[in-house]
Protein backbone atom coordinates (compact mmCIF):
# COMPACT_ATOMS: atom_id res chain seq x y z
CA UNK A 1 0.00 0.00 0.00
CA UNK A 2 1.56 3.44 -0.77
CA UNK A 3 1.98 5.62 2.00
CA UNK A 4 -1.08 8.25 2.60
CA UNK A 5 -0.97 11.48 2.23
CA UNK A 6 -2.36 13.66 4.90
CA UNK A 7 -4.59 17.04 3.96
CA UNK A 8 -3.16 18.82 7.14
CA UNK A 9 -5.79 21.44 5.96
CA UNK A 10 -8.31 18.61 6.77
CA UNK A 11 -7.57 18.09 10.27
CA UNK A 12 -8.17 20.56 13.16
CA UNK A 13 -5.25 22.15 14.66
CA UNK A 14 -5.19 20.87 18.15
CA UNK A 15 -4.03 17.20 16.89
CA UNK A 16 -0.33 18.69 15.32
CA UNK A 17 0.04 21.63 17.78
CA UNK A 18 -1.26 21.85 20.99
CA UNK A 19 -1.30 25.67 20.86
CA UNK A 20 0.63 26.28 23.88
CA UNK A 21 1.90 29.57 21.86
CA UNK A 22 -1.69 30.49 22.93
CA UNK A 23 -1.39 31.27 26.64
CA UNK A 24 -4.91 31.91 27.07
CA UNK A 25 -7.86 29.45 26.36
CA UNK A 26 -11.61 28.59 27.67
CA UNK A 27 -13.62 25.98 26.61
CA UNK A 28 -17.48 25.99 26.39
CA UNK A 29 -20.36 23.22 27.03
CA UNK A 30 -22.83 23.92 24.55
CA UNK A 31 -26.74 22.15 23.86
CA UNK A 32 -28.47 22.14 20.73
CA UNK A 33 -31.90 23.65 21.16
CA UNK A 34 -32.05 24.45 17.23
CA UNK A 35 -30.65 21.60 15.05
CA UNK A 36 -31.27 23.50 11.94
CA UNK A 37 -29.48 26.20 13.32
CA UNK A 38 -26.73 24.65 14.49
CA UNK A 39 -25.98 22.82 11.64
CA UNK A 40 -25.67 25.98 9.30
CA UNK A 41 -23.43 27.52 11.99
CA UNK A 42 -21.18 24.27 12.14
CA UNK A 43 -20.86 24.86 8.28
CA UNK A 44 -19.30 27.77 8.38
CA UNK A 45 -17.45 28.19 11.77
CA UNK A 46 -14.26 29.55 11.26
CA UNK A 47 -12.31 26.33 12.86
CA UNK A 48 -7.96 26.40 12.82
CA UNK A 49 -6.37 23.62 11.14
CA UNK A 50 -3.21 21.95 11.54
CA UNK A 51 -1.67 23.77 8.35
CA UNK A 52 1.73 25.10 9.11
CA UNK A 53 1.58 28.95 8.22
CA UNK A 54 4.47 31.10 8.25
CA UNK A 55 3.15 33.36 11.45
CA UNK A 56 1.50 31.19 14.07
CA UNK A 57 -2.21 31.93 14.16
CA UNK A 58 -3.40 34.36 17.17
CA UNK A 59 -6.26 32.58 18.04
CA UNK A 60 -7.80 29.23 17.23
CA UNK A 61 -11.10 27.89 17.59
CA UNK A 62 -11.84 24.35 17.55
CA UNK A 63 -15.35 21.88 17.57
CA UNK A 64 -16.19 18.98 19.39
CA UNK A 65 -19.32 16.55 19.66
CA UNK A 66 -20.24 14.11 21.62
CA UNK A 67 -22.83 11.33 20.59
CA UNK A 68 -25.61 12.98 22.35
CA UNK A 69 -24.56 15.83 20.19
CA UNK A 70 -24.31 14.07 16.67
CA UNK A 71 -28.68 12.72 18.40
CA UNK A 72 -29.50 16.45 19.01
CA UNK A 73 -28.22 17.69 15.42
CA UNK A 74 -30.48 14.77 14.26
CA UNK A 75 -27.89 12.63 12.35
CA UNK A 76 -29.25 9.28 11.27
CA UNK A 77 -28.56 6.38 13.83
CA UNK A 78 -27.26 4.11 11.08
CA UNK A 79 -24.07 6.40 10.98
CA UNK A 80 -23.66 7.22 14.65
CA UNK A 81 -23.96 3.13 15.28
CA UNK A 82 -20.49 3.26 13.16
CA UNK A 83 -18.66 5.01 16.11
CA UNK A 84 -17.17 3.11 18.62
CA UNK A 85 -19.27 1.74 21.46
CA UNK A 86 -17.47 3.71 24.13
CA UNK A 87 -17.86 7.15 22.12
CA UNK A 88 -21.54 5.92 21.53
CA UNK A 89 -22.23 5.30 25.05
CA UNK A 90 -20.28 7.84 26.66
CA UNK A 91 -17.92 8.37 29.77
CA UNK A 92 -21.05 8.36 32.35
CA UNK A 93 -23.21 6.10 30.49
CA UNK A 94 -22.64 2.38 32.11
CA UNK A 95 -22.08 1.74 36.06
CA UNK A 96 -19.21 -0.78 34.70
CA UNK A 97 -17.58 2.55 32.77
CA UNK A 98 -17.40 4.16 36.31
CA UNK A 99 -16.29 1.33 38.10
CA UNK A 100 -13.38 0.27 35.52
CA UNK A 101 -11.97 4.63 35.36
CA UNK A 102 -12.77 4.26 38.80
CA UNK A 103 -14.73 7.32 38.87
CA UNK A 104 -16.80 6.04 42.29
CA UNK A 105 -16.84 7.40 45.85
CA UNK A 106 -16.53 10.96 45.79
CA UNK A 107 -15.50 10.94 41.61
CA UNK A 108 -18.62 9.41 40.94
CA UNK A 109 -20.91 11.12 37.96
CA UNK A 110 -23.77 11.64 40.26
CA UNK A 111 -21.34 14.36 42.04
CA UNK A 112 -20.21 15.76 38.86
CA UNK A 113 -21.03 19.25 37.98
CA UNK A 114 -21.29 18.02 34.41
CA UNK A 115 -21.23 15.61 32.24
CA UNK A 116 -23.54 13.28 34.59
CA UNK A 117 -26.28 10.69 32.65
CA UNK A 118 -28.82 13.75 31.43
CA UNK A 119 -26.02 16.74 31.43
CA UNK A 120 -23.47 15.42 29.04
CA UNK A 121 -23.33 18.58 26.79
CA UNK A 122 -23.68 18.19 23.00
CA UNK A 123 -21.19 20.51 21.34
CA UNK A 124 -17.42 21.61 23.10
CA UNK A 125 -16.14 24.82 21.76
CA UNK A 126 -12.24 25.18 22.46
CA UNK A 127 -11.10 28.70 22.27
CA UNK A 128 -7.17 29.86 22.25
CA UNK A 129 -5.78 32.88 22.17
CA UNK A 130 -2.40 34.96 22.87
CA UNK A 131 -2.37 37.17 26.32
CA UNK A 132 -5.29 39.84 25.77
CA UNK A 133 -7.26 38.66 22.93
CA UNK A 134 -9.54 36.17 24.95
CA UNK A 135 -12.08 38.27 26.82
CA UNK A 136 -13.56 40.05 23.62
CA UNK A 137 -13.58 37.02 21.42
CA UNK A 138 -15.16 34.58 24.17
CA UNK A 139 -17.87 37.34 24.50
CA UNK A 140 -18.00 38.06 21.00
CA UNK A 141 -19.23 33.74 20.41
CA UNK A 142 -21.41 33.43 23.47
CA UNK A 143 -23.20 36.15 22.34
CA UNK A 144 -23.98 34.23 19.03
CA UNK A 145 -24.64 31.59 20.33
CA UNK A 146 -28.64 31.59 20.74
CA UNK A 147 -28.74 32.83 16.56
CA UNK A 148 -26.43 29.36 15.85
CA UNK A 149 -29.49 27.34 17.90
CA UNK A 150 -27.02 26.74 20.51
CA UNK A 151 -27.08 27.43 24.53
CA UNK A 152 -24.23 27.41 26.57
CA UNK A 153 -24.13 25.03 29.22
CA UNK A 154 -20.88 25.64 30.48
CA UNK A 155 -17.89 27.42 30.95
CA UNK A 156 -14.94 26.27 31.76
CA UNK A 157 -12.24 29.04 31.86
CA UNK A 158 -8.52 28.39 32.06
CA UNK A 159 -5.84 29.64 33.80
CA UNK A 160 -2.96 31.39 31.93
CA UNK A 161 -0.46 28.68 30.56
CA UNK A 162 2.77 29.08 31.95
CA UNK A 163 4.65 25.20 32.15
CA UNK A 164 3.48 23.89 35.73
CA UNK A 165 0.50 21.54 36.78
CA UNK A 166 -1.15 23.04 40.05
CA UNK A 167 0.75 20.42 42.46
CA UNK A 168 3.48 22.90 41.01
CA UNK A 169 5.25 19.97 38.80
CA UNK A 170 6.68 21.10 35.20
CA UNK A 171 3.72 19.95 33.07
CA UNK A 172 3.44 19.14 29.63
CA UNK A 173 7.09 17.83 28.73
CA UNK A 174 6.75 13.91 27.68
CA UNK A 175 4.54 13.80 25.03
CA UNK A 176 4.24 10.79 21.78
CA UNK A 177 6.23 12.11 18.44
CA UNK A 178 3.56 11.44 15.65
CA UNK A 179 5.18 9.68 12.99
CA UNK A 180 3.55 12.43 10.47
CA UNK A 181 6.82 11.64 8.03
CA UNK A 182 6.12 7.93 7.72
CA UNK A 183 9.68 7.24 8.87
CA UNK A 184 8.89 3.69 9.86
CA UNK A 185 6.77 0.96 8.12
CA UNK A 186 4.21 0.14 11.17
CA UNK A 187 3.78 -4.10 10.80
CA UNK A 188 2.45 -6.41 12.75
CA UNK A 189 6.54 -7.37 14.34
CA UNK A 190 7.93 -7.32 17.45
CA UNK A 191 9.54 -4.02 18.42
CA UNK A 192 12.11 -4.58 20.51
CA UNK A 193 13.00 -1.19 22.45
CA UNK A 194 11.22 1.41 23.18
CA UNK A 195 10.81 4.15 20.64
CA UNK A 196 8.82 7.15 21.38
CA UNK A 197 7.93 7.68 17.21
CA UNK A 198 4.26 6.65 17.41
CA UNK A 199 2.03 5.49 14.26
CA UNK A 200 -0.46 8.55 12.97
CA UNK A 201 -3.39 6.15 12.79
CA UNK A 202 -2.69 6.20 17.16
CA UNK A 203 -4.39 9.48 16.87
CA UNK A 204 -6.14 9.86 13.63
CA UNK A 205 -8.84 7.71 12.24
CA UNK A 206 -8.27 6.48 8.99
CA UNK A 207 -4.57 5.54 8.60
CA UNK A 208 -2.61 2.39 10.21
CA UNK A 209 -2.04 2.36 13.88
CA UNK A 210 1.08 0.36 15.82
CA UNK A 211 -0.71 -2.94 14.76
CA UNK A 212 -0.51 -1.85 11.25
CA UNK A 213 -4.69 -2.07 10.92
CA UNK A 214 -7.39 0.73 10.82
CA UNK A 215 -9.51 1.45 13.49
CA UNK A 216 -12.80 0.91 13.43
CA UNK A 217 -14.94 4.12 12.17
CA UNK A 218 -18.04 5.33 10.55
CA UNK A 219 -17.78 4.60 7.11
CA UNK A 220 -20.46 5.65 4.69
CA UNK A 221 -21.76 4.35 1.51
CA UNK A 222 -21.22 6.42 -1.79
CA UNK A 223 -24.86 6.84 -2.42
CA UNK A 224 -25.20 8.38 1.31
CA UNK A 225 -22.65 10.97 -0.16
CA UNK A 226 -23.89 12.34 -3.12
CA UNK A 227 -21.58 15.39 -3.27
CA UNK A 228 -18.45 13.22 -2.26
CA UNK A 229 -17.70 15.48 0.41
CA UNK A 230 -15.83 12.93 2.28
CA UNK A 231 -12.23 11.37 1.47
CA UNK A 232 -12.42 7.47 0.76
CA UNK A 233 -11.65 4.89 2.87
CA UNK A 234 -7.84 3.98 2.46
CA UNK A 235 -9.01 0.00 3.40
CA UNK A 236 -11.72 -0.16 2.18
CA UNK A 237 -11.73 2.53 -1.25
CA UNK A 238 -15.62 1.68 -1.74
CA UNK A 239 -16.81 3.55 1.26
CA UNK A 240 -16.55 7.11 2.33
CA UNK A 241 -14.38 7.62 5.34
CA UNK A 242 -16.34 9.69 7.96
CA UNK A 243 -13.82 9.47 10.31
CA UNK A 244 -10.51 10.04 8.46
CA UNK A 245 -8.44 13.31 10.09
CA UNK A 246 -10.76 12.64 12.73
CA UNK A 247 -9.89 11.73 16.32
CA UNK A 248 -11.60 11.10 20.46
CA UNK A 249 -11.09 13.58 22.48
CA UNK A 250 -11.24 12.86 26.04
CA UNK A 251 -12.22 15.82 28.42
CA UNK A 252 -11.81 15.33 32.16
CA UNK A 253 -12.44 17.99 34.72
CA UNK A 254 -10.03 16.91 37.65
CA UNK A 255 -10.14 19.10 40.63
CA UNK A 256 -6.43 18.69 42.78
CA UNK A 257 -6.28 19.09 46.45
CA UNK A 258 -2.72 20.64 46.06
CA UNK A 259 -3.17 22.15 50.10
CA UNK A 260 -4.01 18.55 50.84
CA UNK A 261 -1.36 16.83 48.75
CA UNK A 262 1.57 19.12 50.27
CA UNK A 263 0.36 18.98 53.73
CA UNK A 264 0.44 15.02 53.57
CA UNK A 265 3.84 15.54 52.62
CA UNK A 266 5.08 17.56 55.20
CA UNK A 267 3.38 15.63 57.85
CA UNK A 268 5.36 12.34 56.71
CA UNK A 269 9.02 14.05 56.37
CA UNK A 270 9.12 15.76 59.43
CA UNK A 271 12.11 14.63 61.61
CA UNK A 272 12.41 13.10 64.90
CA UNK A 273 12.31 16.36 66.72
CA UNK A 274 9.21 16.81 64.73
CA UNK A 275 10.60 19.78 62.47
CA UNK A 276 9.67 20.10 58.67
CA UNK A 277 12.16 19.13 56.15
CA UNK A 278 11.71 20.60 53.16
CA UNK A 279 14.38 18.69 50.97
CA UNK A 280 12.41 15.59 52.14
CA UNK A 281 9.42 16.59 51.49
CA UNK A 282 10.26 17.67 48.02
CA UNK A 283 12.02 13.70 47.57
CA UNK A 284 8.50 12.25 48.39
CA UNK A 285 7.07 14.23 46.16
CA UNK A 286 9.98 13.52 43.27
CA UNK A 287 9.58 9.45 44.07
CA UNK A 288 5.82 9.88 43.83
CA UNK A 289 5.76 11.89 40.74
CA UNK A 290 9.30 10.40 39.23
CA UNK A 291 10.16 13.80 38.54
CA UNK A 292 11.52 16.50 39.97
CA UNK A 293 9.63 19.58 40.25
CA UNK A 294 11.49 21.36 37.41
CA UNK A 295 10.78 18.38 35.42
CA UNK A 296 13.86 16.35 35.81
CA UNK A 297 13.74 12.60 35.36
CA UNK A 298 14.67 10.26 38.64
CA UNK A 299 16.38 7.62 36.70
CA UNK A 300 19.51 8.61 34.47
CA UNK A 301 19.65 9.27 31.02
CA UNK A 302 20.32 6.44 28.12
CA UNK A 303 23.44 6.67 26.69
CA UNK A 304 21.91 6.31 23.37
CA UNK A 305 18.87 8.31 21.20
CA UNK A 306 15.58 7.01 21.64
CA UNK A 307 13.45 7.61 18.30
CA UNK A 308 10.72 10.36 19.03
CA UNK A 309 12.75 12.30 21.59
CA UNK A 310 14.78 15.44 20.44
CA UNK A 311 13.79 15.61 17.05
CA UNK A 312 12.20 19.11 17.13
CA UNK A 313 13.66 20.27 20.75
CA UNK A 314 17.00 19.17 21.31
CA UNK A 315 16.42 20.05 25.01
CA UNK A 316 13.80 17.36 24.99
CA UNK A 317 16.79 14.69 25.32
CA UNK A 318 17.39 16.32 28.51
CA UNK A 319 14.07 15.30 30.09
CA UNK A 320 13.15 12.06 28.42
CA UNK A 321 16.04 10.58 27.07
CA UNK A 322 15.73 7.72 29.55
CA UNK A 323 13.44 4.52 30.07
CA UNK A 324 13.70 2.33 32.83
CA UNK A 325 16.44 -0.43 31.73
CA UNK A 326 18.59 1.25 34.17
CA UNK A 327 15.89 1.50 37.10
CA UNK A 328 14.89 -2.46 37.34
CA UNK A 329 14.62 -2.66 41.19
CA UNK A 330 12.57 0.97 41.32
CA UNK A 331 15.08 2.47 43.39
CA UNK A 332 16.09 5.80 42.02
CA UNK A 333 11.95 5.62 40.23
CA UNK A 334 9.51 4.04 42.40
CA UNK A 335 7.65 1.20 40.52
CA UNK A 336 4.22 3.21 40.94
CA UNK A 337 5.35 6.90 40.61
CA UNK A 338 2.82 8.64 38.30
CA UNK A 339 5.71 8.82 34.99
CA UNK A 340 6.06 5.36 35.54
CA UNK A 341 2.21 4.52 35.57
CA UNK A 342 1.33 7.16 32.93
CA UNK A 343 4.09 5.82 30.35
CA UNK A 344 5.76 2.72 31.03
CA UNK A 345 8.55 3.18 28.38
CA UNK A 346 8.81 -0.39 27.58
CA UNK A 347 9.32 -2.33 24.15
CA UNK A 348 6.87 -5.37 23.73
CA UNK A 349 9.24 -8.06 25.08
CA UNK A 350 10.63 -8.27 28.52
CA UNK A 351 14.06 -6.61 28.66
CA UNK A 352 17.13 -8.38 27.68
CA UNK A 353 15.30 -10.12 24.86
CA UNK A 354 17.96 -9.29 22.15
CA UNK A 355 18.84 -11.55 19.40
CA UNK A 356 16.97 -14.48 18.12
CA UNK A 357 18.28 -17.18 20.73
CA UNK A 358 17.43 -14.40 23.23
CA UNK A 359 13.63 -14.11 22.06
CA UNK A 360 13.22 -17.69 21.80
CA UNK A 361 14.80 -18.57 25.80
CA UNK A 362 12.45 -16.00 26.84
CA UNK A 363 9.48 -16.41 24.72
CA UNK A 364 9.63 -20.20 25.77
CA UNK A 365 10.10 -19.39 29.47
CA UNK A 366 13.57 -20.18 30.13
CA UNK A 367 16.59 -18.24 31.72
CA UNK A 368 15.96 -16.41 34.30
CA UNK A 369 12.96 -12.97 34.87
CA UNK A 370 11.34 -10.98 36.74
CA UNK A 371 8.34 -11.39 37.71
CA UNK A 372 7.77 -7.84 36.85
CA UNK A 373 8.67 -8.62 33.16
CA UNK A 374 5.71 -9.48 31.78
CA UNK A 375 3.28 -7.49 34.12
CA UNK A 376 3.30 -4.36 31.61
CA UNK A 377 1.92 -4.27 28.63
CA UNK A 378 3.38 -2.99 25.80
CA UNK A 379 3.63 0.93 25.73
CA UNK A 380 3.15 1.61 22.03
CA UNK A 381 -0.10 0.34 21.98
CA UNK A 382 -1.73 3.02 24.91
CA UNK A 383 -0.12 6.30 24.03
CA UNK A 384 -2.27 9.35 24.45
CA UNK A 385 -1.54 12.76 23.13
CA UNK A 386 -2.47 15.50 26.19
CA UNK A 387 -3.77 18.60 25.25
CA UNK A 388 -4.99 19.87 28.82
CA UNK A 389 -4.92 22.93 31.12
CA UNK A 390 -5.37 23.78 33.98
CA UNK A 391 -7.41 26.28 36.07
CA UNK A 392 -8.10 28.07 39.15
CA UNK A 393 -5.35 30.64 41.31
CA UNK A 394 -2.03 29.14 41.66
CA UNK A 395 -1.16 27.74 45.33
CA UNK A 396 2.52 27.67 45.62
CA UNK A 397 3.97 24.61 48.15
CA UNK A 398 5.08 26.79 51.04
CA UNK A 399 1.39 28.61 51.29
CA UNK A 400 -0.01 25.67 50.71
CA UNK A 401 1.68 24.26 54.04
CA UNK A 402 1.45 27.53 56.08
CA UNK A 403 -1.90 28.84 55.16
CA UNK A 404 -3.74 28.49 58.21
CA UNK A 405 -6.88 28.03 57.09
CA UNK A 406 -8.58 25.71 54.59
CA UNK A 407 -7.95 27.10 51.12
CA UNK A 408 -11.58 27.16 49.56
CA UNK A 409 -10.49 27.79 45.98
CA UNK A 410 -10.96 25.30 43.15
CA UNK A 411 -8.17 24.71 40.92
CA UNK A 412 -6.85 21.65 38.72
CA UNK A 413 -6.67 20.07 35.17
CA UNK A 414 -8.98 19.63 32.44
CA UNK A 415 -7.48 16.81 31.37
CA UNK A 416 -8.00 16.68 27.67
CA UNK A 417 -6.52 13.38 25.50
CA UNK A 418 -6.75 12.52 22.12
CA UNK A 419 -6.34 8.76 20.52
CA UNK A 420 -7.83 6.66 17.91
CA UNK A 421 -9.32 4.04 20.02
CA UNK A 422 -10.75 4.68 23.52
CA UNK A 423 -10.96 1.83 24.92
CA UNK A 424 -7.66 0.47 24.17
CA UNK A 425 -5.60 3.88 24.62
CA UNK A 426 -7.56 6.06 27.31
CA UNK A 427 -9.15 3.44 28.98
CA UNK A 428 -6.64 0.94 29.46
CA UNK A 429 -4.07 3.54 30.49
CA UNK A 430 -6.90 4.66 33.48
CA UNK A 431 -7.85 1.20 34.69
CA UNK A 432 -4.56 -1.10 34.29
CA UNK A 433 -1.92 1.23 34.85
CA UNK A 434 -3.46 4.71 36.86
CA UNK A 435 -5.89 3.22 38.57
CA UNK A 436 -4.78 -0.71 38.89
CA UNK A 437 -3.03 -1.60 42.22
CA UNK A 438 -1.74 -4.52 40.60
CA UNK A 439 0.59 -2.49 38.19
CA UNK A 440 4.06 -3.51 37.91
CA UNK A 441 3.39 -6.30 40.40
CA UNK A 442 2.15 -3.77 43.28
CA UNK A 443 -0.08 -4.08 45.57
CA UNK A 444 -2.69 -1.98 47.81
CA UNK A 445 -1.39 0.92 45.76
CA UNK A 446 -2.97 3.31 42.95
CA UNK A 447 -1.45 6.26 41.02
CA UNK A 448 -0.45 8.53 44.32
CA UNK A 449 -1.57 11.43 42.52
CA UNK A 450 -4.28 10.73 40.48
CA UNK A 451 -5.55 7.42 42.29
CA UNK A 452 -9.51 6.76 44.15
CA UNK A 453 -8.30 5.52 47.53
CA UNK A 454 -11.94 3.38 47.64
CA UNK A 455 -11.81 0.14 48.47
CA UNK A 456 -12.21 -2.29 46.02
CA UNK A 457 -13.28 -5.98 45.01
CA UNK A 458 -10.10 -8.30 46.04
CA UNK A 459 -8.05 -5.24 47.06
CA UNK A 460 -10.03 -3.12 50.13
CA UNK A 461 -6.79 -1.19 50.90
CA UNK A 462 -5.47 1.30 47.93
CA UNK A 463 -4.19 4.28 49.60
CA UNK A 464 -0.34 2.97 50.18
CA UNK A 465 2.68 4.49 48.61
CA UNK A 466 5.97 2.08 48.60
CA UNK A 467 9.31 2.75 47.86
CA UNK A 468 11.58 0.12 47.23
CA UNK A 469 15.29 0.03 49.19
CA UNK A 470 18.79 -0.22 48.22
CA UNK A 471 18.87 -2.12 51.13
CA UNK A 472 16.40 -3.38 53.32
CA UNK A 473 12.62 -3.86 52.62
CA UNK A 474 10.94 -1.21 51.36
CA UNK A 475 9.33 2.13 53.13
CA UNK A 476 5.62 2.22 53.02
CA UNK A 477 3.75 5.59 52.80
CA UNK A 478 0.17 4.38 54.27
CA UNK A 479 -3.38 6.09 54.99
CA UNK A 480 -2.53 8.28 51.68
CA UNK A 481 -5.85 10.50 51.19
CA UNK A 482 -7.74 11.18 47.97
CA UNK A 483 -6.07 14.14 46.01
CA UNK A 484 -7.66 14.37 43.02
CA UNK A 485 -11.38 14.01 42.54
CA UNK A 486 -13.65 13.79 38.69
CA UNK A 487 -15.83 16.63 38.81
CA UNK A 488 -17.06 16.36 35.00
CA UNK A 489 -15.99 14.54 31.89
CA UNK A 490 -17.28 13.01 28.26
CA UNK A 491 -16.14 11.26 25.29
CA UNK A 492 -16.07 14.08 22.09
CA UNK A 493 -15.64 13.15 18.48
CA UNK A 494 -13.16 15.87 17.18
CA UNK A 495 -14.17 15.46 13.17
CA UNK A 496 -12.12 16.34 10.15
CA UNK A 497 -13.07 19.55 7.97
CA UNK A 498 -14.64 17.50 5.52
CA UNK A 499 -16.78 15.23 7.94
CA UNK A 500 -17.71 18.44 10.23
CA UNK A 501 -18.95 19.91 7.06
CA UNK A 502 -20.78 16.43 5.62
CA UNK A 503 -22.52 16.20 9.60
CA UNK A 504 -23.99 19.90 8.74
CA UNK A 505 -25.94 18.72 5.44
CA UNK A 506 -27.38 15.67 7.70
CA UNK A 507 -30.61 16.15 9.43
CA UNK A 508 -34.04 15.03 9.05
């Protein structure tokens, strides 16, 4: 098969760039109350693409809809049954959704300000802009909003970007190289080290992903597309591709407890004379991030280039030049820090599998393992590209440990992902290796940042921490509360140019 060629004017922005030129960005909930409306407004909305232009826009605008969205614009069931089954029945949809993202106890929808069974909004707006332009554009679109048959539900307004997470961690800095080039051939073959150079069709709908296959997607017969408004399918050249430059977009509104979080910290480091100890408070919080708070990585560098990392930012070697080869007993990276959970950085056999007669001891079962070896799947097969933000006041450690008082302010992440497949990419990254407390052959533990410290079936304590020992057995951090909780979230389709403009001519 020749190698596709992708319309970068065909895709929306947010997929290639990430916009963090834009410091400045809000993102609004909208209903349909006019379908008629809103579909002749979707046909013409001004939305960024990922074209490369020689000044970098000033603002972007980008469109989102979720499958109660695609209902309320009144597009015919028989293509909306050609999403996938998690898009189709949404992040809040099923009890065993919740339980598996572990969005129960206190995350559970039915506390969510949004997003909940009968509030999942149909249509998310994502606005960016540079320092000053925001205010008078946001106002500018909500107040044509009730002309475009839409009503805003929501608004979720960001706070200005400037490199840290609110825990006050460097954010943003180990993200999946898209292999936009084509540099590799993606088959169905063994990769034997990790490479950071991820398959397009991980992200976009409509080309080959790691397994070398296409994703499942709405595809549309010819006659249903009468002005051939939509590209082919590359697999299957009879249908129209309704998904192609298309992605999921994942949105996740994840309040942090960062007084919380940092007063847990400083109540487990202080010293015998019961003192504080700030450089061991800011260890724990290294060993349970696997980072330092500028960013730097626990475990040291490879000695060699890892595919995907410093290609456009040679300072990205710096930060992410590593995997864990070097780490195997979790001693400089604790085996459930959040880098660690988030992004394994593992090939698909068990290390030292080099060489034929290598693979085939190992593949048979001989020589001598870990028992850690094979509890990780594959990493190339659950990468998700983050496009999030964060919001509320910043709380800096130190006043988040000497404020007196409760700190009443809300402040966190909307955590915003794109992939191909849901299930396999978002999903399994949440439940096996954020949320599982058998990860990397742990136990009683979850993510320590992001993890729901309810008890569950066959594992009623999760709120434990461990850090394995050069010597000795290893310290365990116990009683660990709950520091971040779900306040809202859904599953969006983010569609190409040419399918947002084919959805606008549907209707009844």
């Amino acid at each position: 098969m020749d190698t596709p060629i992708i319309d970068y004017s065909d895709v929306q922005g947010l997929v290639r760039f990430g916009y963090a030129h834009l410091q400045e960005a809000c993102f609004l909930l909208l209903r349909v109350e006019n379908a008629t409306a809103a579909r002749m407004w979707l046909a013409t909305a001004s939305v960024t693409t990922a074209e490369r232009l020689a000044e970098r826009p000033d603002t972007a605008l980008q469109i989102a809809l979720t499958c109660e969205g695609l209902r309320a614009l009144d597009i015919p069931e028989e293509i909306i049954q050609g999403f996938s089954p998690e898009f189709i029945t949404g992040m809040s949809g099923e009890e065993s959704r919740s339980r598996r993202l572990e969005d129960i106890g206190a995350s559970a929808p039915a506390h969510w300000q949004w997003g909940s069974p009968g509030y999942v909004p149909h249509v998310l707006l994502m606005l960016y802009a540079r320092k000053g332009l925001l205010d008078h554009w946001r106002t500018t679109v909500i107040e044509m909003l009730p002309a475009a048959g839409l009503h805003l539900q929501r608004r979720l307004d960001t706070a200005e970007l400037n490199g840290y997470e609110p825990f006050g961690f460097r954010d943003g800095i180990s993200q999946p190289q898209i292999d936009w080039q084509w540099e590799r051939k993606v088959e169905s073959i063994d990769q034997l080290v990790y490479s950071n150079l991820v398959a397009v069709g991980e992200f976009l709908l409509g080309y080959p992903d790691e397994y070398g296959k296409y994703t499942d997607r709405p595809l549309i017969a010819p006659r249903d597309d009468p002005h051939q408004q939509l590209l082919p399918a590359e697999d299957q050249p009879d249908r129209q591709d309704l998904g192609r430059n298309g992605s999921y977009l994942v949105l996740r509104h994840l309040q942090q407890d960062v007084q919380g979080f940092w007063r847990f910290l400083d109540e487990q480091t202080h010293d015998k004379q019961g003192h504080a100890d700030p450089t061991a408070r800011h260890k724990l919080a290294a060993a349970m991030v696997g980072r330092t708070l500028e960013g730097v990585p626990l475990v040291p560098l490879a000695d060699r280039p890892i595919a995907g990392i410093g290609q456009e930012d040679p300072d990205d070697r710096t930060l992410n030049q590593f995997t864990y080869v070097e780490d195997p007993a979790g001693i400089h990276c604790p085996f459930g820090a959040h880098i660690r959970r988030a992004n394994p950085r593992n090939a698909d056999l068990p290390e030292g599998t080099q060489g034929l007669l290598s693979y085939l001891v190992r593949i048979l079962g001989f020589g001598q393992h870990s028992i850690r070896d094979d509890a990780i799947a594959s990493t190339r097969f659950h990468r998700l590209l983050r496009r999030g933000r964060k919001y509320g006041p910043t709380l800096l450690p130190e006043e988040a440990i000497q404020r007196g008082q409760p700190d009443a302010a809300e402040r966190g992440l909307y955590f915003i992902c794109l992939n191909a497949n849901i299930g396999r990419q978002f999903e399994f990254v949440q439940n096996a290796w954020i949320m599982g407390t058998k990860f990397n052959g742990l136990t009683e533990e979850s993510d320590p940042l992001l993890g729901n410290r309810e008890p569950l079936a066959g594992c009623p304590v999760t709120n434990t921490f461990s850090l394995p020992q050069q010597h000795g057995v290893r310290q365990r951090i116990t009683g660990m509360p709950q520091f971040v909780t779900v306040r809202g979230g859904a599953y969006f389709f983010l569609p190409s140019m040419r399918a947002l403009r084919y959805l606008a001519t549907l209707g009844h």
